[in-house]
C-alpha atoms as a PDB file:
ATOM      1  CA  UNK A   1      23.121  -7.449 -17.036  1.00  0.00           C
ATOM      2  CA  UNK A   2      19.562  -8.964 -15.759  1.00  0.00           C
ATOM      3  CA  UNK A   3      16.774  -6.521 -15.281  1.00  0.00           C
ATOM      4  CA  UNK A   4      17.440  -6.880 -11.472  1.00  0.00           C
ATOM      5  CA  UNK A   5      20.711  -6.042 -11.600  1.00  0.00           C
ATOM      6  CA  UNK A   6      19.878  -2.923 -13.812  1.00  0.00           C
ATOM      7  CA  UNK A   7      17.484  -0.954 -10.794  1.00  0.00           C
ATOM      8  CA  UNK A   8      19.117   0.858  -8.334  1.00  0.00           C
ATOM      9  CA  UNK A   9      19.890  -1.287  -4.759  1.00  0.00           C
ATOM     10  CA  UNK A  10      18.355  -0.859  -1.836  1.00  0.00           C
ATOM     11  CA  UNK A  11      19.776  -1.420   1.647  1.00  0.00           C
ATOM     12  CA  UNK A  12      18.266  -3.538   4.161  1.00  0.00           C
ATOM     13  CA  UNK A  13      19.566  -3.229   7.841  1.00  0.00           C
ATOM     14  CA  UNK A  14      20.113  -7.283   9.496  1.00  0.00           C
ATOM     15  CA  UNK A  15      18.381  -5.694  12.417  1.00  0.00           C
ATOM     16  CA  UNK A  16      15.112  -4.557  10.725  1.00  0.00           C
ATOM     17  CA  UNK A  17      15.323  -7.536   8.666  1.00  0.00           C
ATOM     18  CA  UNK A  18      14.931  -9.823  11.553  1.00  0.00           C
ATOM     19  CA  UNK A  19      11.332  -7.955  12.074  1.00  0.00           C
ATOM     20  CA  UNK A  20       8.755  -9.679  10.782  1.00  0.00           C
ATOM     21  CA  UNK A  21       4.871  -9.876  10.893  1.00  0.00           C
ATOM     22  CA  UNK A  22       2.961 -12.669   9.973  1.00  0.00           C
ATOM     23  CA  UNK A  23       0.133 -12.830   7.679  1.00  0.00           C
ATOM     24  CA  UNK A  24      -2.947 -15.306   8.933  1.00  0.00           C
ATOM     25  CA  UNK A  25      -5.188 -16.753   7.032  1.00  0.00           C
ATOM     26  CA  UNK A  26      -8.295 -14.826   5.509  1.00  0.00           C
ATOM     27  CA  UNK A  27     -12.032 -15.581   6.818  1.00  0.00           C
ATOM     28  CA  UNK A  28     -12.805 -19.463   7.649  1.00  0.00           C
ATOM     29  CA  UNK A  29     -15.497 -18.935   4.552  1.00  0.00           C
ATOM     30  CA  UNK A  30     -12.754 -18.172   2.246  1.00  0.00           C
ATOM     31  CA  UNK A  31     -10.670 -20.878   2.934  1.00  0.00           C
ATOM     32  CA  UNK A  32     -12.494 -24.394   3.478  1.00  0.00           C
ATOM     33  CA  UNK A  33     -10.958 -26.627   6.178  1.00  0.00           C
ATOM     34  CA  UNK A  34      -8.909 -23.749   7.763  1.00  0.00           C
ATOM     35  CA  UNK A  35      -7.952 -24.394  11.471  1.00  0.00           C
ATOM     36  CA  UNK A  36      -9.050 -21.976  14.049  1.00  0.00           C
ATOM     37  CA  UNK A  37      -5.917 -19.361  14.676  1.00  0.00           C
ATOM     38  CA  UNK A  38      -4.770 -19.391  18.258  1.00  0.00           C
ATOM     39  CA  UNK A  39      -2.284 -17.387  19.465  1.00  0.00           C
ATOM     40  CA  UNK A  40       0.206 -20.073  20.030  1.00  0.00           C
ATOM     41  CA  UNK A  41      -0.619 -21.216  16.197  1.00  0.00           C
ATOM     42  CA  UNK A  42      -1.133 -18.282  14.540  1.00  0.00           C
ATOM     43  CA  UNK A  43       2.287 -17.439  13.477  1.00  0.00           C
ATOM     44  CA  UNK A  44       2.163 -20.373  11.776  1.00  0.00           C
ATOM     45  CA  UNK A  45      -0.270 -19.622   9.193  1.00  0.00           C
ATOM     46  CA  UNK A  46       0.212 -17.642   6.190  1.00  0.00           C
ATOM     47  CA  UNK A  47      -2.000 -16.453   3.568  1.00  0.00           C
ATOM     48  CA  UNK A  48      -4.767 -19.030   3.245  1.00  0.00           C
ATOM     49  CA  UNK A  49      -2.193 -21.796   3.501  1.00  0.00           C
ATOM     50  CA  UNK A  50      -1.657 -21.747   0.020  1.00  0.00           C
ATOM     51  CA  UNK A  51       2.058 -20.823   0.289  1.00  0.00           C
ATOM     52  CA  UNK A  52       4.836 -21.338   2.706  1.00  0.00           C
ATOM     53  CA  UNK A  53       6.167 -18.330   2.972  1.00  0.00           C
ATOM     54  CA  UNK A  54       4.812 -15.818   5.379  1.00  0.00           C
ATOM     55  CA  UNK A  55       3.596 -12.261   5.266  1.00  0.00           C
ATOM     56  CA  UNK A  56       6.363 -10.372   7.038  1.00  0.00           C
ATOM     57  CA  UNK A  57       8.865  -7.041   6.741  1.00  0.00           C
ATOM     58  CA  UNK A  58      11.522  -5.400   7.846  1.00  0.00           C
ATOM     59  CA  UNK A  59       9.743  -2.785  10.499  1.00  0.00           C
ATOM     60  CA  UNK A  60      11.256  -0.020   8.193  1.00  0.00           C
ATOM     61  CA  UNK A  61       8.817  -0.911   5.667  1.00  0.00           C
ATOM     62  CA  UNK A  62       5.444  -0.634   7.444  1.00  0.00           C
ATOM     63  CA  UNK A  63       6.641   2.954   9.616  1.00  0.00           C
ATOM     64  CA  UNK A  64       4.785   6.246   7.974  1.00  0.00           C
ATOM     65  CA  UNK A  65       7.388   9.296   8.001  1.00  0.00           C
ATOM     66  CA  UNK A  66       4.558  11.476   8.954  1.00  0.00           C
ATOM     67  CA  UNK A  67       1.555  10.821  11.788  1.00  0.00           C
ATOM     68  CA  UNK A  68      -1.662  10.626   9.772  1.00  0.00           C
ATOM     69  CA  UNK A  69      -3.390  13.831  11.671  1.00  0.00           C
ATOM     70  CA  UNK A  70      -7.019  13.893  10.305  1.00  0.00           C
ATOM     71  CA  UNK A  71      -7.437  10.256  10.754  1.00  0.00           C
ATOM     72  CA  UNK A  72      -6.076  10.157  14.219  1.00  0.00           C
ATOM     73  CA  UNK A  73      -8.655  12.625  15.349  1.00  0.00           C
ATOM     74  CA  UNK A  74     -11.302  10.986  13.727  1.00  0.00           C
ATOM     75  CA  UNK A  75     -10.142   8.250  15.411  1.00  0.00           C
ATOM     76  CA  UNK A  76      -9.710   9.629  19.209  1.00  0.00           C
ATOM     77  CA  UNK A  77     -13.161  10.951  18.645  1.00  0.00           C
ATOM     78  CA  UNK A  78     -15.015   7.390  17.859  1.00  0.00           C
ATOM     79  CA  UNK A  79     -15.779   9.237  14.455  1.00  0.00           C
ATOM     80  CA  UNK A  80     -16.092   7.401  11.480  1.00  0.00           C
ATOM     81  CA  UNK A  81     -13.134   6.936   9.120  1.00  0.00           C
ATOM     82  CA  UNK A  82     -13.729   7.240   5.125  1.00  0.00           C
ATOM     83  CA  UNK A  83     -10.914   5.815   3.468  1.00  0.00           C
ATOM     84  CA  UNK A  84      -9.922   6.839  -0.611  1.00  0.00           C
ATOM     85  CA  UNK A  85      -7.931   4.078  -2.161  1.00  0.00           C
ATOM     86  CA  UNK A  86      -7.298   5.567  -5.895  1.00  0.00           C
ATOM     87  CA  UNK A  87      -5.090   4.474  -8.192  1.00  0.00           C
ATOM     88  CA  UNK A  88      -5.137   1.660 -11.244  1.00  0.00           C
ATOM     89  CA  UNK A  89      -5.104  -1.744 -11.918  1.00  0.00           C
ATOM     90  CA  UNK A  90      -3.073  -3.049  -8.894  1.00  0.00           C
ATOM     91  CA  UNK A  91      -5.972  -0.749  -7.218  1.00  0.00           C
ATOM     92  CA  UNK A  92      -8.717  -2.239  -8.631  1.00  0.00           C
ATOM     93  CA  UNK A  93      -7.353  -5.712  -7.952  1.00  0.00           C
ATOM     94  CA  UNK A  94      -6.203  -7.280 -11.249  1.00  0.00           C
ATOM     95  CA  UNK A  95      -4.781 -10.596 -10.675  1.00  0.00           C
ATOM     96  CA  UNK A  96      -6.964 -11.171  -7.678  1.00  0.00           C
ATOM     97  CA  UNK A  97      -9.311 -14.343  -7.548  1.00  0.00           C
ATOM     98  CA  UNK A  98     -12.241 -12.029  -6.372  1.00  0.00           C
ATOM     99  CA  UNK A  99     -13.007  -8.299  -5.420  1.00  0.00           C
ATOM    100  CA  UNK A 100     -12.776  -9.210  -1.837  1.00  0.00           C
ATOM    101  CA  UNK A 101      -9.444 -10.200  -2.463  1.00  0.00           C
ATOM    102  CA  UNK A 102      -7.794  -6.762  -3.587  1.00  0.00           C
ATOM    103  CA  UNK A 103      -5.662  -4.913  -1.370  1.00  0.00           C
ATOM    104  CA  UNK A 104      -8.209  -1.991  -0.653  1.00  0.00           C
ATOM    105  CA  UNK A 105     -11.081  -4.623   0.338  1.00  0.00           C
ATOM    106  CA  UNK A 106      -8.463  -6.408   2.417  1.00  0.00           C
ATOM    107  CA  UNK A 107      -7.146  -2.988   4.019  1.00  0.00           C
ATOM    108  CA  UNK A 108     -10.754  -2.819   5.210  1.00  0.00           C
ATOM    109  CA  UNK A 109     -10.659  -5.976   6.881  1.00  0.00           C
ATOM    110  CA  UNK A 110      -7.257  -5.437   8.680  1.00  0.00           C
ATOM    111  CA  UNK A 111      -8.326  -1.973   9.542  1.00  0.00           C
ATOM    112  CA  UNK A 112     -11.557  -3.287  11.644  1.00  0.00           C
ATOM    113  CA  UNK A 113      -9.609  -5.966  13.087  1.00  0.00           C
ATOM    114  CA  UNK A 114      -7.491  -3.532  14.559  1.00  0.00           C
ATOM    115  CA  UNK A 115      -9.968  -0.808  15.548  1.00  0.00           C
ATOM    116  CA  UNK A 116     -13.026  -3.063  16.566  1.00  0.00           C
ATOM    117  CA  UNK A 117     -16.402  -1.287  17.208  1.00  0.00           C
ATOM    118  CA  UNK A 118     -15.346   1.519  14.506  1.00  0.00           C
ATOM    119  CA  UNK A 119     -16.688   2.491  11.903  1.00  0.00           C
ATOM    120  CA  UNK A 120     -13.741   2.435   8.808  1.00  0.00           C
ATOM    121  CA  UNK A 121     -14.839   1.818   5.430  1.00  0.00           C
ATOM    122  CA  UNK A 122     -12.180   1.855   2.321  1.00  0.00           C
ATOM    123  CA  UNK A 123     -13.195   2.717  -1.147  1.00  0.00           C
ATOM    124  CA  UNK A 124     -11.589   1.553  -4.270  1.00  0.00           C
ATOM    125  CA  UNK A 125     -11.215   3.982  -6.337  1.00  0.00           C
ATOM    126  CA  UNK A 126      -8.906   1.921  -8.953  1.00  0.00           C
ATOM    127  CA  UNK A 127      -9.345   1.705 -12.742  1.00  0.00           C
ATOM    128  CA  UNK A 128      -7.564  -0.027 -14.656  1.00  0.00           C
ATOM    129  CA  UNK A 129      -4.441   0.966 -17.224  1.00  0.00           C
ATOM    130  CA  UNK A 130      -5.222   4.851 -15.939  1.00  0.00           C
ATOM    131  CA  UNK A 131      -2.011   7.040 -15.420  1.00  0.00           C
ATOM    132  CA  UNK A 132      -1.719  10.424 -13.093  1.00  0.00           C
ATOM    133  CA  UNK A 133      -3.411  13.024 -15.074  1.00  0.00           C
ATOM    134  CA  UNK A 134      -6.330  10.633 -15.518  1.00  0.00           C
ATOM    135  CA  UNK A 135      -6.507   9.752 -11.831  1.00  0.00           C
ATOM    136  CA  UNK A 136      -6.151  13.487 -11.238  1.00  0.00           C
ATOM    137  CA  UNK A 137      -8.990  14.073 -13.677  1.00  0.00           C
ATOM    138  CA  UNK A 138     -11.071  12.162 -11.308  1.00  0.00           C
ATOM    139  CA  UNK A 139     -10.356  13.609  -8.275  1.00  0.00           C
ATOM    140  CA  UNK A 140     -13.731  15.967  -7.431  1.00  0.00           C
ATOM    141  CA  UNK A 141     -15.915  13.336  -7.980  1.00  0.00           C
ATOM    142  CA  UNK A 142     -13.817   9.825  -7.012  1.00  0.00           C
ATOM    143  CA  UNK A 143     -11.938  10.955  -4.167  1.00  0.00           C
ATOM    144  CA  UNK A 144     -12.664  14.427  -2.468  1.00  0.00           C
ATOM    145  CA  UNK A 145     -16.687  14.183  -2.590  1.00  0.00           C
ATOM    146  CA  UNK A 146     -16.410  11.080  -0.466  1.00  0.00           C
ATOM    147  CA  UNK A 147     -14.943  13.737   2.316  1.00  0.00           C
ATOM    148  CA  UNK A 148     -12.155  11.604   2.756  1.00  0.00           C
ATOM    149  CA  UNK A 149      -9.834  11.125   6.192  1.00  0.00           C
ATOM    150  CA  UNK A 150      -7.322   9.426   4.278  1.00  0.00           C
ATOM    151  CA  UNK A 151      -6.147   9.213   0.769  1.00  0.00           C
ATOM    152  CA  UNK A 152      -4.195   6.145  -0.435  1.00  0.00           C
ATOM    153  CA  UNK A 153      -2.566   7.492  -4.186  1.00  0.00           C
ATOM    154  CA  UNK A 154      -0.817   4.729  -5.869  1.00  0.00           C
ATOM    155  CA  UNK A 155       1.270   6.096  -9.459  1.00  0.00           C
ATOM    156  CA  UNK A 156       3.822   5.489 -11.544  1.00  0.00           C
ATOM    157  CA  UNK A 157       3.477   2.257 -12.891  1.00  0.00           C
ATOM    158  CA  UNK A 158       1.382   2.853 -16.292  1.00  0.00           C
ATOM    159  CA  UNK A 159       3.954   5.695 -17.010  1.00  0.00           C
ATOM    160  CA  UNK A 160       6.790   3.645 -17.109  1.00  0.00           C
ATOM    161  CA  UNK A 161       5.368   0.693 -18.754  1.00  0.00           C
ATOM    162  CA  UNK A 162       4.162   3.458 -21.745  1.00  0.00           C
ATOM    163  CA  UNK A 163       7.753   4.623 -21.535  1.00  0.00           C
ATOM    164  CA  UNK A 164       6.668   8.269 -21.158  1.00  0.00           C
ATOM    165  CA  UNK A 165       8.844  10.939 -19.765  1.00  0.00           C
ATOM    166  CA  UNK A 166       9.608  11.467 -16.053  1.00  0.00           C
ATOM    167  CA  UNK A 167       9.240  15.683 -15.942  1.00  0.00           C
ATOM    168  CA  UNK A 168       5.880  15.902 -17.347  1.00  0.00           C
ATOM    169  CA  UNK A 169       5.164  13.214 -14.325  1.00  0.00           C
ATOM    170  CA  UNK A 170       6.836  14.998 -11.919  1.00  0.00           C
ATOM    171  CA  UNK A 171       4.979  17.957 -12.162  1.00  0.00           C
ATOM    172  CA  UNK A 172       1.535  16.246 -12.304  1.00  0.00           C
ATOM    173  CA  UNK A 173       2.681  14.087  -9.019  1.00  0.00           C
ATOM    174  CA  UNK A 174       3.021  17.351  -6.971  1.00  0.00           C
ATOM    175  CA  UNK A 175       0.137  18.812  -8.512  1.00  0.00           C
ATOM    176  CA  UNK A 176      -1.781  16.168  -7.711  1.00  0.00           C
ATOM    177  CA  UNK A 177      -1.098  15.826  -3.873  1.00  0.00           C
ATOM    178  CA  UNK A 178      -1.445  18.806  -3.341  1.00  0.00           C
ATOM    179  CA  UNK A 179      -4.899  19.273  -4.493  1.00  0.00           C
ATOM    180  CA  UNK A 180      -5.404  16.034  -2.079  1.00  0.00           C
ATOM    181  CA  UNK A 181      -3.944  18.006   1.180  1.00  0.00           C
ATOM    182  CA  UNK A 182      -6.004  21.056   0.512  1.00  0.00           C
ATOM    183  CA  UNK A 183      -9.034  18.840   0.086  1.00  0.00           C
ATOM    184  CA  UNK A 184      -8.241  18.313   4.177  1.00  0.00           C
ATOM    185  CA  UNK A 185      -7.194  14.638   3.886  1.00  0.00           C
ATOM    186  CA  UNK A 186      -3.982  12.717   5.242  1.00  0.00           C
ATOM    187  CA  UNK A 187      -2.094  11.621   1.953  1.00  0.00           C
ATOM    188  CA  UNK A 188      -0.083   8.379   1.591  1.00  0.00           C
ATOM    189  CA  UNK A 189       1.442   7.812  -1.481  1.00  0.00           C
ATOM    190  CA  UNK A 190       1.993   4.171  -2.685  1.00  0.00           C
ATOM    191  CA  UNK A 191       4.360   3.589  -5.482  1.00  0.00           C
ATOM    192  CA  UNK A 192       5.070   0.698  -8.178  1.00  0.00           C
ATOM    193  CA  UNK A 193       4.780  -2.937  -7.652  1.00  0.00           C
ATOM    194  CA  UNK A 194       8.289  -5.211  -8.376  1.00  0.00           C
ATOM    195  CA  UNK A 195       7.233  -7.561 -10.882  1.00  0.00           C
ATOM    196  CA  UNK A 196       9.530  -8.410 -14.168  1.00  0.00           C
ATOM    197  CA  UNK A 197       7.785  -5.933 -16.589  1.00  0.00           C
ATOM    198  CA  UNK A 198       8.390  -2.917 -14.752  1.00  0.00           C
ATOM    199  CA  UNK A 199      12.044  -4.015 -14.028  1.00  0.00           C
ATOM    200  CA  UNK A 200      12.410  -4.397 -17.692  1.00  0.00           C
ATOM    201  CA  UNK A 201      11.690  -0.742 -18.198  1.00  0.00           C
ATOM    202  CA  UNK A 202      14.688   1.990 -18.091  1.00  0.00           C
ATOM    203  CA  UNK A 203      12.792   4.610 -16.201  1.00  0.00           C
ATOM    204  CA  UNK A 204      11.611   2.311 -13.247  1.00  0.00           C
ATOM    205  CA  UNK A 205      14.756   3.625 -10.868  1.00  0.00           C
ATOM    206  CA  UNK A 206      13.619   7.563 -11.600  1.00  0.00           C
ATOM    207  CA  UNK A 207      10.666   6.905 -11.039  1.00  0.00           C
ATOM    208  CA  UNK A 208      10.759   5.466  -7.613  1.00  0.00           C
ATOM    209  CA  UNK A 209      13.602   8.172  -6.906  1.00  0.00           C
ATOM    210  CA  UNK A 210      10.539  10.435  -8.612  1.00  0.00           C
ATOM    211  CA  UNK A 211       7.807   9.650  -6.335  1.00  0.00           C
ATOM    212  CA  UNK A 212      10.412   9.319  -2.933  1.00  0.00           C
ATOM    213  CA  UNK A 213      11.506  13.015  -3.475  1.00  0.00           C
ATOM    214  CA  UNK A 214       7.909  14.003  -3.989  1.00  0.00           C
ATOM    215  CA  UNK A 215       6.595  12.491  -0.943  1.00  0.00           C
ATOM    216  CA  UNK A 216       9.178  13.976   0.774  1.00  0.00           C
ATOM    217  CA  UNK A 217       8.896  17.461  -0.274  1.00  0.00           C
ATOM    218  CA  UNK A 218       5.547  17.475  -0.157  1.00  0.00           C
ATOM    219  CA  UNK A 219       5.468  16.077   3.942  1.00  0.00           C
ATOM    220  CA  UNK A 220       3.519  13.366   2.638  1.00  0.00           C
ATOM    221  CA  UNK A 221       3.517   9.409   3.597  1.00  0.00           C
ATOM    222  CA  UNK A 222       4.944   7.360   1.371  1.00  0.00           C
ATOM    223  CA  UNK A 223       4.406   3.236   1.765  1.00  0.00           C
ATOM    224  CA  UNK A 224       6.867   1.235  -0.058  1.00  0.00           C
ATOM    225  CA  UNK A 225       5.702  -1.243  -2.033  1.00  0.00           C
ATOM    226  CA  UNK A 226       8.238  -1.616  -4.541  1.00  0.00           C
ATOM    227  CA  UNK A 227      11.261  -1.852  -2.106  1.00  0.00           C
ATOM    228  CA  UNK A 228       8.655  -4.302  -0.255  1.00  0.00           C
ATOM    229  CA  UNK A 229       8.213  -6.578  -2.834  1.00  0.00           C
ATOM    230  CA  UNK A 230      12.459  -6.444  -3.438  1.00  0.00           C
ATOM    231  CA  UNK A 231      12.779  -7.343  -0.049  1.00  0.00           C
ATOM    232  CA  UNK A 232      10.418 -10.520  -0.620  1.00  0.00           C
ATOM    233  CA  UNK A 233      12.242 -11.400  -3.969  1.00  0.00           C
ATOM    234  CA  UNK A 234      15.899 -10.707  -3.215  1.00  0.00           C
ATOM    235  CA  UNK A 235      16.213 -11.327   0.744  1.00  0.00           C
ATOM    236  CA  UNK A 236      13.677 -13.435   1.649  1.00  0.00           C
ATOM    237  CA  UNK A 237      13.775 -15.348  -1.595  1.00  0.00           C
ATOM    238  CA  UNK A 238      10.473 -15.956  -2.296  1.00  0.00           C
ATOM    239  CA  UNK A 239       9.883 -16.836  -6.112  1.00  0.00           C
ATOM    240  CA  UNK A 240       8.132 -14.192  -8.065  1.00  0.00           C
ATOM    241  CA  UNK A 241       5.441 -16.554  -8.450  1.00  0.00           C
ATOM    242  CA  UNK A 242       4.666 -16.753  -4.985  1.00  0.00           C
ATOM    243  CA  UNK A 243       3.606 -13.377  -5.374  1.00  0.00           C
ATOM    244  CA  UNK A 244       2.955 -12.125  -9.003  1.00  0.00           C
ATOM    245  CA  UNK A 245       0.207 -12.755 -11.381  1.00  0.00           C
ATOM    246  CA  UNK A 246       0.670 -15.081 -14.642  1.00  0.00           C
ATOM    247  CA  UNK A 247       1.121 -11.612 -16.496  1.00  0.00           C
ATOM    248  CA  UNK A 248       4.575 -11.181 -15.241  1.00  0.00           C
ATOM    249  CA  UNK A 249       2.758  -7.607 -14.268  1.00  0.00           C
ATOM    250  CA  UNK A 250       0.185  -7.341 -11.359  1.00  0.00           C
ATOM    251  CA  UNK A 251      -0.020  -8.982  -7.912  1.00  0.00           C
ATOM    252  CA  UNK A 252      -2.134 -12.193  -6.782  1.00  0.00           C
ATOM    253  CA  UNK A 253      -4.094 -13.067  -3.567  1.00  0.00           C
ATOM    254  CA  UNK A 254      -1.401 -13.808  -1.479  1.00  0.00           C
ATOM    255  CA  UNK A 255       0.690 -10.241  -2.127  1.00  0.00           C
ATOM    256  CA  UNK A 256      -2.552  -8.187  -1.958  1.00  0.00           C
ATOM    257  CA  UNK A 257      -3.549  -9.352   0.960  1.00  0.00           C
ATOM    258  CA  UNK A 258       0.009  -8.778   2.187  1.00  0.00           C
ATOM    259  CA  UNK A 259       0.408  -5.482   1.503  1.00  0.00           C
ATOM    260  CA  UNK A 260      -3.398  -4.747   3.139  1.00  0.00           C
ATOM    261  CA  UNK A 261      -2.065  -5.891   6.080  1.00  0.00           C
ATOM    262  CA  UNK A 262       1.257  -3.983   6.738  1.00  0.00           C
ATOM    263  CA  UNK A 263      -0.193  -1.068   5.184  1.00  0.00           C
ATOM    264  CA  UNK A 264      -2.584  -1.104   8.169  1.00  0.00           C
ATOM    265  CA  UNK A 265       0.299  -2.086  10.478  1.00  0.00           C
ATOM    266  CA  UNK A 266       1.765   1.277   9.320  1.00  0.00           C
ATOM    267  CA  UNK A 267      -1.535   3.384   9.502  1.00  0.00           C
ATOM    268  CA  UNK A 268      -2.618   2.246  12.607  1.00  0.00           C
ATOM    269  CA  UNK A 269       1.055   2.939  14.331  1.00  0.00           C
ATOM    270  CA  UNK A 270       0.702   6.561  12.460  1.00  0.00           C
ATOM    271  CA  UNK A 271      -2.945   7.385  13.639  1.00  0.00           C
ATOM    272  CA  UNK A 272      -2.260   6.387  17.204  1.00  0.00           C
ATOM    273  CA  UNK A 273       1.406   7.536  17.764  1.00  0.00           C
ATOM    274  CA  UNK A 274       1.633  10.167  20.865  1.00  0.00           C
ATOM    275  CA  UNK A 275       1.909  13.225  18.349  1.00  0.00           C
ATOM    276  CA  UNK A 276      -0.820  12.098  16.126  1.00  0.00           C
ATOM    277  CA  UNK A 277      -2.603  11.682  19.229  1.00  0.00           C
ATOM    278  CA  UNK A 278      -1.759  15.004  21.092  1.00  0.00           C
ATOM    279  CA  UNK A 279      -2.614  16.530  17.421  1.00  0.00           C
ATOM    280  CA  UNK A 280      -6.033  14.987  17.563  1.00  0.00           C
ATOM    281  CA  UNK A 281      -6.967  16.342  21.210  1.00  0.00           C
ATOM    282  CA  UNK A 282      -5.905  19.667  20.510  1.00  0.00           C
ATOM    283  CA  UNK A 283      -7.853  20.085  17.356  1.00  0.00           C
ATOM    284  CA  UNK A 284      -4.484  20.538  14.859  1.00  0.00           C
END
């Protein structure tokens, strides 16, 4: 049985699969001899034309469960927005070409696109090879002194590569957020990347069932990325390659900057839907 075969199948809709959004090209600057994007050409482009496929989703996979209250007042109120990106390596950006190039500094960029004339800034918070209780350990000083609107948590992955047990996990995960909700911030949970070493691992199926049920209990968000990344691989057939580091482990340019930009698809629908926004005028 391949690794593939061995993780638990997820179901993909033919409707939402014929959603897609396109990625364009990063800054001119970043990509010598780029063509201006116009609207009639912009579909066209993908990630600074150094692949053919294109950025896009089923809309399943960019749609928050739950509107993203503190940041949608901060928002209605021309406040600033202070975003927490904390997690590890595929935080920090290993396998990108630059800083600029992981998916928190990218976020940034797709978040001011979006809002223009605010003021949104995302910290990374990412170190590498660190698991939950470490990330946890950092908390007070990394996440909540920043004041943060919005917490992005990504988990799981060193666990299962270390092949340590799922209940000890479990407990920390819950722990963890909510320490993050009482610290006042909207919490979106982001969970493990699918690459070929953490399909190899047994405990990669709990613990994507691990963090779902936790984000779910909890009333948190929880964005995808794993059944994201499946979706590229297995429906849209793009070679891991396209979208995987050398190291068979973390993600490149073109999947960072990806992700950064339907992860701000999906925040910016959540922080501007009508109950986030009848939340935000009322003070709730």
């Amino acid at each position: 049985m391949s690794v593939l075969s061995s993780v638990t199948k997820y179901r993909f809709s033919a409707a939402a699969g014929a959603v897609a959004l396109l990625l364009f090209a990063p800054a001119r600057a970043q990509v010598p001899n780029a063509p201006a994007a116009t609207p009639g050409a912009a579909a066209a482009l993908a990630v600074g034309a150094r692949s053919e496929f294109a950025c896009r989703a089923p809309a399943e996979f960019t749609q928050l469960n739950y509107p993203l209250r503190h940041s949608a007042r901060r928002l209605a109120n021309g406040e600033p927005l202070t975003i927490v990106a904390i997690g590890s390596s595929s935080t920090a950006g290993v396998g990108a070409s630059s800083p600029a190039m992981s998916y928190p500094s990218r976020l940034a960029v797709e978040l001011k696109q979006r809002f223009p004339g605010r003021d949104i800034v995302v910290l990374n918070r990412g170190v590498n090879g660190q698991e939950t209780h470490e990330m946890m350990a950092r908390f007070a000083t990394d996440v909540i002194a920043a004041h943060p609107d919005l917490v992005l948590w990504q988990v799981g992955t060193n666990s299962v590569l270390r092949d340590h047990p799922l209940r000890p996990h479990s407990i920390l995960l819950r722990e963890g957020i909510t320490q993050l909700k009482e610290a006042g911030a909207d919490v979106v949970l982001i969970d493990m990347q699918f690459v070929p070493r953490v399909l190899a691992k047994p405990e990669t199926p709990g613990m994507e069932d691990q963090i779902a049920l936790a984000a779910k209990e909890q009333s948190v968000d929880l964005f995808r990325r794993f059944a994201l990344m499946r979706n590229w691989h297995e429906v849209q057939h793009i070679p891991f390659e396209t979208f995987v580091a050398p190291d068979a482990l973390h993600m490149n340019d073109w999947s960072y900057a990806c992700v950064a930009k339907l992860l701000a698809v999906g925040i910016a629908e959540a922080a501007t839907r009508p109950i986030a926004s009848a939340a935000a005028r009322f003070g709730r």
